[in-house]
N, C-alpha and C. Protein backbone atom coordinates (compact mmCIF):
# COMPACT_ATOMS: atom_id res chain seq x y z
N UNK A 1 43.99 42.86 -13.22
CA UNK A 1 43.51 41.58 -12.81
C UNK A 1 42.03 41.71 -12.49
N UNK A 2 41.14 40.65 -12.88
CA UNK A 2 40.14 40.57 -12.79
C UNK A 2 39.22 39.72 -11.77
N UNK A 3 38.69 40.66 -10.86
CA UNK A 3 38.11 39.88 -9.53
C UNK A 3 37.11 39.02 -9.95
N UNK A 4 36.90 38.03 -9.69
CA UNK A 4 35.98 36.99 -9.79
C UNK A 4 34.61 37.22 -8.44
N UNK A 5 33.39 36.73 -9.18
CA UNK A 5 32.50 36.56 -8.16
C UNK A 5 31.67 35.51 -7.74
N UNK A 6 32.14 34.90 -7.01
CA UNK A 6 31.04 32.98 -6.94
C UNK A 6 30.12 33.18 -7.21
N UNK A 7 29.48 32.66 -8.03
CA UNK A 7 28.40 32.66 -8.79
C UNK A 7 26.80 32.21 -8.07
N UNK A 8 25.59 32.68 -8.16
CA UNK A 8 25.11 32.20 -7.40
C UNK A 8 23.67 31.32 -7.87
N UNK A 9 23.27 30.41 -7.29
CA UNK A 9 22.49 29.58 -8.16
C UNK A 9 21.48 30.77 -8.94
N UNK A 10 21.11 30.20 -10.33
CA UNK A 10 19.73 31.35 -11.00
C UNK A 10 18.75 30.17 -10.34
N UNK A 11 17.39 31.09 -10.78
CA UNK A 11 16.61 30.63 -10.42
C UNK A 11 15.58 29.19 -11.18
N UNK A 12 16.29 28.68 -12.25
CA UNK A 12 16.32 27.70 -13.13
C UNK A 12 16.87 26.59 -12.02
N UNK A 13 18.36 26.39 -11.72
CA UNK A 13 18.94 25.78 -10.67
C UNK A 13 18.14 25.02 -9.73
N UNK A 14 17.80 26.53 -8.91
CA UNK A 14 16.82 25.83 -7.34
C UNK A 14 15.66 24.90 -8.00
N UNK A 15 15.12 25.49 -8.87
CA UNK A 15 13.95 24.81 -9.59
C UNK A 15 14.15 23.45 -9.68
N UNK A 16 15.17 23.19 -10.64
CA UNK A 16 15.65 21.83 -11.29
C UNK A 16 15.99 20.87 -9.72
N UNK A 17 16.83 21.75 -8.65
CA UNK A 17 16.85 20.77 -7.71
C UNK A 17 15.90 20.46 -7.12
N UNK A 18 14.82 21.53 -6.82
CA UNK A 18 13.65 20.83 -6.31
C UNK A 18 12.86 20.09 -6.79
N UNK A 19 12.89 20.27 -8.42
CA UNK A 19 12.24 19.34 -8.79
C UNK A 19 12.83 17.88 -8.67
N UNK A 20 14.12 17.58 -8.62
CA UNK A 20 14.79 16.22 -8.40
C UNK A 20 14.42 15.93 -7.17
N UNK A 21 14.48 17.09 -6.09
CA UNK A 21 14.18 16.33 -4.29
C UNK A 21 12.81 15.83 -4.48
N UNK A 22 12.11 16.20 -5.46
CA UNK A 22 10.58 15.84 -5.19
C UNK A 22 10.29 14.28 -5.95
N UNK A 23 11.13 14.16 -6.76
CA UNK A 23 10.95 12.90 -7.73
C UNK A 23 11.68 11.80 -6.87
N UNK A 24 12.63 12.29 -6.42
CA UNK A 24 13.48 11.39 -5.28
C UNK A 24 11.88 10.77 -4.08
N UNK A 25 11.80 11.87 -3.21
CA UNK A 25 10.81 11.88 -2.37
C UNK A 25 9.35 10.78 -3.10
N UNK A 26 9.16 11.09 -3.96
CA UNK A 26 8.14 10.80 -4.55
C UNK A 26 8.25 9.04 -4.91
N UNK A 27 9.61 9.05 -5.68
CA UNK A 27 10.04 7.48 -6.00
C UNK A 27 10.23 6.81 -4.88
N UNK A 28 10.37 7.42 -3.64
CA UNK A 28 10.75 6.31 -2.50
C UNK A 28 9.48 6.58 -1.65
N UNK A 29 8.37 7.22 -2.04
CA UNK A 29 7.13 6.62 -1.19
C UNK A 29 6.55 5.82 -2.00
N UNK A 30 7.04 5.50 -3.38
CA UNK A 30 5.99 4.30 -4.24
C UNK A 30 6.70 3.00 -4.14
N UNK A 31 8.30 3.35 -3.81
CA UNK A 31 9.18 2.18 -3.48
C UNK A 31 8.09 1.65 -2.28
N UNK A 32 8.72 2.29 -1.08
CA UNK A 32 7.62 1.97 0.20
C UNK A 32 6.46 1.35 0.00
N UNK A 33 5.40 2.21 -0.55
CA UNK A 33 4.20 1.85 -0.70
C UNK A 33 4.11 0.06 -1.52
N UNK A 34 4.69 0.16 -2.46
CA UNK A 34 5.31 -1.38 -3.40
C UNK A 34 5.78 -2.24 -2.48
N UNK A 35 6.61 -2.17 -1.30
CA UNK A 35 7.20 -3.40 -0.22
C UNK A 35 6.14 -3.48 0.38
N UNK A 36 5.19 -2.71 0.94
CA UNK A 36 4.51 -2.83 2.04
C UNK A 36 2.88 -3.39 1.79
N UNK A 37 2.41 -3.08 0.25
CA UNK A 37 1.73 -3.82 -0.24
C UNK A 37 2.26 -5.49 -0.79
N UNK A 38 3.10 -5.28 -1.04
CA UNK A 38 4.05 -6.98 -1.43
C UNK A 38 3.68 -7.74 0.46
N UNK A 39 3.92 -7.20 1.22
CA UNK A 39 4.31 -7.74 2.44
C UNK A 39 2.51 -7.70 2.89
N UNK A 40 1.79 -7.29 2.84
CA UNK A 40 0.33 -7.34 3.41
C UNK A 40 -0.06 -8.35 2.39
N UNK A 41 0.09 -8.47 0.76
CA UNK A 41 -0.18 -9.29 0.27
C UNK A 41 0.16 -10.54 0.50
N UNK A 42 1.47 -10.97 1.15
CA UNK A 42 1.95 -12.18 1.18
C UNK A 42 0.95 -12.48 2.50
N UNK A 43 1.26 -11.72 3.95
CA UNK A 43 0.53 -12.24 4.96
C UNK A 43 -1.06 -12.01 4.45
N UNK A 44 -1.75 -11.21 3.85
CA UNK A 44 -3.49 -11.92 3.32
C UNK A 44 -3.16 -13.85 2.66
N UNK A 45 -2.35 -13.85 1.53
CA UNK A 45 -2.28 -15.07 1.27
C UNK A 45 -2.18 -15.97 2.58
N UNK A 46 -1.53 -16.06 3.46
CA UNK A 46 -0.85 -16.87 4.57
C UNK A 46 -2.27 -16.82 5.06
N UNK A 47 -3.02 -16.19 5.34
CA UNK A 47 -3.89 -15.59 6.58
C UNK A 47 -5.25 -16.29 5.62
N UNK A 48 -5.35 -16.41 4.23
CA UNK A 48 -5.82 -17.05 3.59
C UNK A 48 -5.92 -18.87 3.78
N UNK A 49 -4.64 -19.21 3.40
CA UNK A 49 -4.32 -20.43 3.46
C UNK A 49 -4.97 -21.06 4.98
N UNK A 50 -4.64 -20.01 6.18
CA UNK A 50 -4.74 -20.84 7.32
C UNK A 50 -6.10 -20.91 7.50
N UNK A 51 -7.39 -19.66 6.82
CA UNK A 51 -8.25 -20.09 7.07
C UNK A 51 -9.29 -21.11 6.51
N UNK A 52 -8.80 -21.12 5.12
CA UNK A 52 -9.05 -22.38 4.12
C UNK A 52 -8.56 -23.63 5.18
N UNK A 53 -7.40 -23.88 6.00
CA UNK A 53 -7.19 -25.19 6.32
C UNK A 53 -7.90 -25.35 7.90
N UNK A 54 -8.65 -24.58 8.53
CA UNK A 54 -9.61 -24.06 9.43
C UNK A 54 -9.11 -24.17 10.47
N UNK A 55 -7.70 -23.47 10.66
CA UNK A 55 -6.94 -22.68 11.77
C UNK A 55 -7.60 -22.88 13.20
N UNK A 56 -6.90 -23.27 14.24
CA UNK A 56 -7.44 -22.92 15.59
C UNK A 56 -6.96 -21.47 15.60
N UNK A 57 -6.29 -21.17 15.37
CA UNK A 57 -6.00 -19.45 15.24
C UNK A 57 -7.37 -18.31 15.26
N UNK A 58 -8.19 -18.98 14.39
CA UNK A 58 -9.27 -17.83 14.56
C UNK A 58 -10.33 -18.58 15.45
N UNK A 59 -11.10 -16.74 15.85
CA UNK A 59 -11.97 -17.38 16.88
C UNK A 59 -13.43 -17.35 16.24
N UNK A 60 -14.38 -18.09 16.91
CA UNK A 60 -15.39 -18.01 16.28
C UNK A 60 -16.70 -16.92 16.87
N UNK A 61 -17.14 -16.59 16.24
CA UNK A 61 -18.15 -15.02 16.61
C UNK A 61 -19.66 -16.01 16.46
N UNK A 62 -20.49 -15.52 17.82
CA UNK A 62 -22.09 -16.06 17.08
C UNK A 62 -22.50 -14.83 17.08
N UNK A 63 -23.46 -14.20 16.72
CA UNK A 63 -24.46 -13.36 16.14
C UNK A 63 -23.56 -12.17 15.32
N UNK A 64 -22.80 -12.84 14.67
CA UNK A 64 -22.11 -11.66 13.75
C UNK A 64 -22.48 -11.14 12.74
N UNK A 65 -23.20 -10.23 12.27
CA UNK A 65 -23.75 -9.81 11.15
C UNK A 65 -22.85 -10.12 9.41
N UNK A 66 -21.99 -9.82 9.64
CA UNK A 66 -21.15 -10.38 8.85
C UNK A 66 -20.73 -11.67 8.67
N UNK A 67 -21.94 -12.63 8.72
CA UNK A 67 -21.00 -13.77 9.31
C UNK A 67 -20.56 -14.63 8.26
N UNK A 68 -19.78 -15.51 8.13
CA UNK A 68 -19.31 -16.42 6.43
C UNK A 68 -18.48 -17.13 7.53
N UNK A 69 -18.58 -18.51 6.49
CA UNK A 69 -18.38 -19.71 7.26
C UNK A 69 -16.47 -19.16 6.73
N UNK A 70 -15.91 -19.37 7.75
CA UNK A 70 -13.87 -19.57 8.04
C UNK A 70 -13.17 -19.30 6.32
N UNK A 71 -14.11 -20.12 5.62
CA UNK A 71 -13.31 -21.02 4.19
C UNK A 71 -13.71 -19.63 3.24
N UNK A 72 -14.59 -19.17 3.37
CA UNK A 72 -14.91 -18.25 2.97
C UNK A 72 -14.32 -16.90 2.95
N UNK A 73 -14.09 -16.37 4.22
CA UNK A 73 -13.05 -15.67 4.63
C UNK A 73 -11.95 -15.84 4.16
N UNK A 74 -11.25 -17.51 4.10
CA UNK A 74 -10.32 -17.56 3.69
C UNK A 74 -9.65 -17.45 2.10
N UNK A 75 -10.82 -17.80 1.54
CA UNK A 75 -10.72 -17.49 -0.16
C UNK A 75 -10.65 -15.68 -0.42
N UNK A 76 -11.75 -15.17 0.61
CA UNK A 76 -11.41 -13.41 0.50
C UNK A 76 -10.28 -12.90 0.56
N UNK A 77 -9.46 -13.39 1.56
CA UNK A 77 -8.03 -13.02 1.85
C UNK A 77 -6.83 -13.49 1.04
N UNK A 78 -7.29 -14.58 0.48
CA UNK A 78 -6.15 -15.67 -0.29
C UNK A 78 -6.60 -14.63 -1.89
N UNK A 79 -7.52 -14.42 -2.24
CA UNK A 79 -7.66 -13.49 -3.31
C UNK A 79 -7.33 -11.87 -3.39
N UNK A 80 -7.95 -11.28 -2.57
CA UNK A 80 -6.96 -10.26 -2.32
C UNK A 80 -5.92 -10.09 -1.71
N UNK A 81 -5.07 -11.23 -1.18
CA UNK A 81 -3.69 -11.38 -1.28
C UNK A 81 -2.93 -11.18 -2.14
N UNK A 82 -3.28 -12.48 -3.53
CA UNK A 82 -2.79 -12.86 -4.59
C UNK A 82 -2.54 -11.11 -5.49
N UNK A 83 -3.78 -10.84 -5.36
CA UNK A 83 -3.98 -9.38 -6.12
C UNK A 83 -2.85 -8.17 -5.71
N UNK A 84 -2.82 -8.24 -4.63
CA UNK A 84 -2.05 -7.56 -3.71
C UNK A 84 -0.67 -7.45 -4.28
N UNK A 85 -0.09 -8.69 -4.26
CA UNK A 85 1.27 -9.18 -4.76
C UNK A 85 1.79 -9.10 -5.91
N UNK A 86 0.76 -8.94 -6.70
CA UNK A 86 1.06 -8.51 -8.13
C UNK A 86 0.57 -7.40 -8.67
N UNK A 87 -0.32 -6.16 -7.79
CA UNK A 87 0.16 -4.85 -8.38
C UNK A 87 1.22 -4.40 -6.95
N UNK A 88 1.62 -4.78 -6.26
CA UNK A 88 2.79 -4.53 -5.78
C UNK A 88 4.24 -4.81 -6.81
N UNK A 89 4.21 -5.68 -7.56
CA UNK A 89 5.17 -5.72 -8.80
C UNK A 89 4.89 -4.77 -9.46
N UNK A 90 3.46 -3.87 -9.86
CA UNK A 90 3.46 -3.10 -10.89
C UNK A 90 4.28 -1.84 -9.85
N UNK A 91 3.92 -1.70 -8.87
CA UNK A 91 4.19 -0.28 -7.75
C UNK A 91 6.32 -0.59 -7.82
N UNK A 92 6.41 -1.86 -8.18
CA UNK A 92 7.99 -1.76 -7.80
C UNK A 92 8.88 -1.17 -8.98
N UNK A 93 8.07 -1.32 -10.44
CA UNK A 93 8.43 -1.14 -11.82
C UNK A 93 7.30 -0.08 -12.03
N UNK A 94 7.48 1.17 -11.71
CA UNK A 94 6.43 2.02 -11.94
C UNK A 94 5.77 1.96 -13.13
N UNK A 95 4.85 1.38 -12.87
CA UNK A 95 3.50 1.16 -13.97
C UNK A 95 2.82 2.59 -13.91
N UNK A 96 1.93 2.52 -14.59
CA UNK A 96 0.88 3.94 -14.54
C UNK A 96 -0.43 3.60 -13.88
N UNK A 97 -0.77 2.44 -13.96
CA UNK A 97 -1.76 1.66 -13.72
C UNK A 97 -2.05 1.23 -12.05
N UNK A 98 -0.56 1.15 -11.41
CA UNK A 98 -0.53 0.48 -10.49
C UNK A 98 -1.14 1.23 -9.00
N UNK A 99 -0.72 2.61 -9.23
CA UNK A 99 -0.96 3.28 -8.33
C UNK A 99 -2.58 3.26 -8.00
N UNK A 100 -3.15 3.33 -8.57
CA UNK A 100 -4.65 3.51 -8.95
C UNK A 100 -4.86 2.06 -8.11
N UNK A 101 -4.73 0.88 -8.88
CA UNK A 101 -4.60 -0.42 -8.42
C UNK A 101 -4.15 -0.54 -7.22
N UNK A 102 -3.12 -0.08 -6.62
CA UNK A 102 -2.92 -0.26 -5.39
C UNK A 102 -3.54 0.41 -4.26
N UNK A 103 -4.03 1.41 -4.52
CA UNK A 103 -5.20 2.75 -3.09
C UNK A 103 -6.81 1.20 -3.39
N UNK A 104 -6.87 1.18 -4.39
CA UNK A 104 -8.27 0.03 -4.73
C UNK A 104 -7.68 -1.22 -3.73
N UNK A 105 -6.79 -1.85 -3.96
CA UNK A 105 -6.90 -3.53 -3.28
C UNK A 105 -6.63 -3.12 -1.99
N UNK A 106 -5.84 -1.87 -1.79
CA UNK A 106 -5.24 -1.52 0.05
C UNK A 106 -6.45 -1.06 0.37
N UNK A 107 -7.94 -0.60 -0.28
CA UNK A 107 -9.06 -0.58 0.32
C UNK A 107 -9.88 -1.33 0.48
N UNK A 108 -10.05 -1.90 -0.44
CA UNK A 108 -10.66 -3.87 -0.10
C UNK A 108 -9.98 -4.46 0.88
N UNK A 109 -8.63 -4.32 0.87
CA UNK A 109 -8.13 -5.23 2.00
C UNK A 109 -8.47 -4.72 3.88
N UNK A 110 -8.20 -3.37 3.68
CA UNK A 110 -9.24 -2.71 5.28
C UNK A 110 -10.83 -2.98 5.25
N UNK A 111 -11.47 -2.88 4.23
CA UNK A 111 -12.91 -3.44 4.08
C UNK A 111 -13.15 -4.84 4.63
N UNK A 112 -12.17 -6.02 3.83
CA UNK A 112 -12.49 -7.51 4.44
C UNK A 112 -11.77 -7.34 6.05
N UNK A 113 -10.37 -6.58 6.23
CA UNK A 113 -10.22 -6.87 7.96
C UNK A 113 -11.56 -6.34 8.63
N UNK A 114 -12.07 -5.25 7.99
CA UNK A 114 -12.68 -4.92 8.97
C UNK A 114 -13.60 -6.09 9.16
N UNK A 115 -14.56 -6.46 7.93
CA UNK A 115 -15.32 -7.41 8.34
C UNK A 115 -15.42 -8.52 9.16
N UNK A 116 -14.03 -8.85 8.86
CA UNK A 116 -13.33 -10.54 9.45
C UNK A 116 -12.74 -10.26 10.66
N UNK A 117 -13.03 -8.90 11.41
CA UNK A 117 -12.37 -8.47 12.77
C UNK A 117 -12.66 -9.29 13.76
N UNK A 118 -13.94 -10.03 13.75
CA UNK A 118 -14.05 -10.67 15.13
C UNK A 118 -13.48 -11.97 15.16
N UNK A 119 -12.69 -12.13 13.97
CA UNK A 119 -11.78 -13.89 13.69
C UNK A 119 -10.75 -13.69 14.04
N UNK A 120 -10.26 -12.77 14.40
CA UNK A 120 -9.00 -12.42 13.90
C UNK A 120 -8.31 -11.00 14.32
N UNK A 121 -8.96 -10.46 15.62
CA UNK A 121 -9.26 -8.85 16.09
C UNK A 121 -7.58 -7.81 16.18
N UNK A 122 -6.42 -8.61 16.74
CA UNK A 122 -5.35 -7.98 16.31
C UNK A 122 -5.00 -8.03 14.92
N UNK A 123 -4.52 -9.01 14.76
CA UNK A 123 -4.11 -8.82 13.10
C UNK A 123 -5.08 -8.15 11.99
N UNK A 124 -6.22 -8.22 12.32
CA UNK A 124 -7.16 -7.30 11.07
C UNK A 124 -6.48 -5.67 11.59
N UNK A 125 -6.88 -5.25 12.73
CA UNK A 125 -6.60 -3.55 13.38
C UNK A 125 -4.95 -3.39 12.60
N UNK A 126 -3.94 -4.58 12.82
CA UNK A 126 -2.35 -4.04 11.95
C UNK A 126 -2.74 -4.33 10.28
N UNK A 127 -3.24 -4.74 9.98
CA UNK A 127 -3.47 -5.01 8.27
C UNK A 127 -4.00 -3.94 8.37
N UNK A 128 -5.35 -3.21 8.76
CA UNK A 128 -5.94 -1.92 8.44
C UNK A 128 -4.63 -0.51 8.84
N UNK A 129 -4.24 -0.98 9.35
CA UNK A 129 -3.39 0.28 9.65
C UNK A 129 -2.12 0.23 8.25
N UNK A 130 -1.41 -0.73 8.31
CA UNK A 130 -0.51 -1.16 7.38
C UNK A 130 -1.72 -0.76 5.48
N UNK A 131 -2.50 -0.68 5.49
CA UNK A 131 -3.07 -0.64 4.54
C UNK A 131 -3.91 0.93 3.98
N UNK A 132 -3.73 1.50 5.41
CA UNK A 132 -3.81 2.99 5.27
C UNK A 132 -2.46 3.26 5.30
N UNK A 133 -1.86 3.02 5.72
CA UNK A 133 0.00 3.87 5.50
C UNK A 133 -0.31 3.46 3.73
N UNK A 134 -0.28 2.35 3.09
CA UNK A 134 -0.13 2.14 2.03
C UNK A 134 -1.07 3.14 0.74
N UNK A 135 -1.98 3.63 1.31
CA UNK A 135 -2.87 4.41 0.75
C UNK A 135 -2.41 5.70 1.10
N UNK A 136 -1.89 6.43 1.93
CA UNK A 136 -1.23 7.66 2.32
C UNK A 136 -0.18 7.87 1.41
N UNK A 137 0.61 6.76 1.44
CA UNK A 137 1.59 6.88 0.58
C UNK A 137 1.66 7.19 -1.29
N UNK A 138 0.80 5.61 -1.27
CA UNK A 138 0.25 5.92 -2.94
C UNK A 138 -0.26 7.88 -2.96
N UNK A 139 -1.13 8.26 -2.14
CA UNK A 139 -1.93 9.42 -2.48
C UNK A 139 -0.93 10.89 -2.25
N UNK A 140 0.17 10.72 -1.69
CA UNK A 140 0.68 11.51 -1.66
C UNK A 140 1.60 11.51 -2.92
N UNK A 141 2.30 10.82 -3.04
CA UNK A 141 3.09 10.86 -4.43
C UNK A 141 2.17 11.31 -5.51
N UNK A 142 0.78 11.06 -6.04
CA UNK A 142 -0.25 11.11 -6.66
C UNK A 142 0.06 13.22 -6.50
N UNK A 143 -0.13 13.76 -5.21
CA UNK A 143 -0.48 14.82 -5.25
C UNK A 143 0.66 15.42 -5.33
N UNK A 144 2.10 14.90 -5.34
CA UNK A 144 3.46 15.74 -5.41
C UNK A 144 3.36 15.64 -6.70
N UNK A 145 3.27 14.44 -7.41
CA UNK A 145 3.67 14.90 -8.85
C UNK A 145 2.74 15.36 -9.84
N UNK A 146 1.66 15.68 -9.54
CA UNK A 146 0.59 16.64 -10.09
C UNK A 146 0.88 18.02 -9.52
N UNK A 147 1.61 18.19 -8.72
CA UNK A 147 1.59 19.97 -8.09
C UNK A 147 3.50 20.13 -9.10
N UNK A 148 4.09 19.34 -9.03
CA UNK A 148 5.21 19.41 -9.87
C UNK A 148 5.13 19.94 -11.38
N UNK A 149 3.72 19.23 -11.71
CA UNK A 149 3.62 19.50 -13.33
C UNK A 149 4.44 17.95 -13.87
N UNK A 150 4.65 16.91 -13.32
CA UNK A 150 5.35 15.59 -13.65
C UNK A 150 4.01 15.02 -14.89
């Protein structure tokens, strides 16, 4: 009779699984990154709209170096909203394109909060933050699947 010996993973195996934990890992920070740009895009649109319809919501700043009349602001935000929302569709259907596209508008979009901070001083500080998670994210997947060989 012939003893048997459990076999033990080769080293092909571990490989192949790590390479799946990493594509896993990788697909659900572009998932992420795709909701969370969809969701900053919708509130820029909103945050748009209200300042186009000239919101008591925002406050008004005098000697602001940055300064642009409300409507103005509000077309910045209502445009890189719009933008927002639709390479967030490319980030949900992995495009090739999108990733690139999305670290670009999630940096325009911390560029205008920052500017528009004194209209608006909480909600710009959570859009900039929400918009660096979104850029962490894109850039890390970027660097897992280039160290993968993907």
């Amino acid at each position: 009779m012939a003893a048997t010996h459990p076999t033990r993973p080769t080293q092909t195996t571990r490989t192949a699984r790590t390479h799946t934990a990493q594509q896993m890992w990788a697909g659900g920070l572009t998932a992420f990154a795709g909701v969370m740009l969809l969701l900053a895009g919708l509130l820029g649109v909103f945050r748009g709209i209200m300042a186009i319809a000239q919101d008591d919501v925002f406050l008004t700043t005098r000697n602001y170096v940055f300064k642009f009349d409300l409507t103005s602001w509000g077309w910045i935000h209502l445009v890189l909203g719009a933008l927002a929302v639709v390479v967030s569709f490319g980030l949900v259907r992995p495009a090739p394109w999108a990733r690139v596209a999305g670290v670009g508008i999630a940096g325009l979009v911390i560029i205008a909060n920052f500017l528009s901070l004194p209209y608006y001083p909480v909600w710009s500080v959570v859009m900039i933050a929400l918009s660096g998670f979104i850029i962490w994210a894109l850039c890390v997947v970027q660097g897992e699947e280039s160290a993968t060989g993907s």
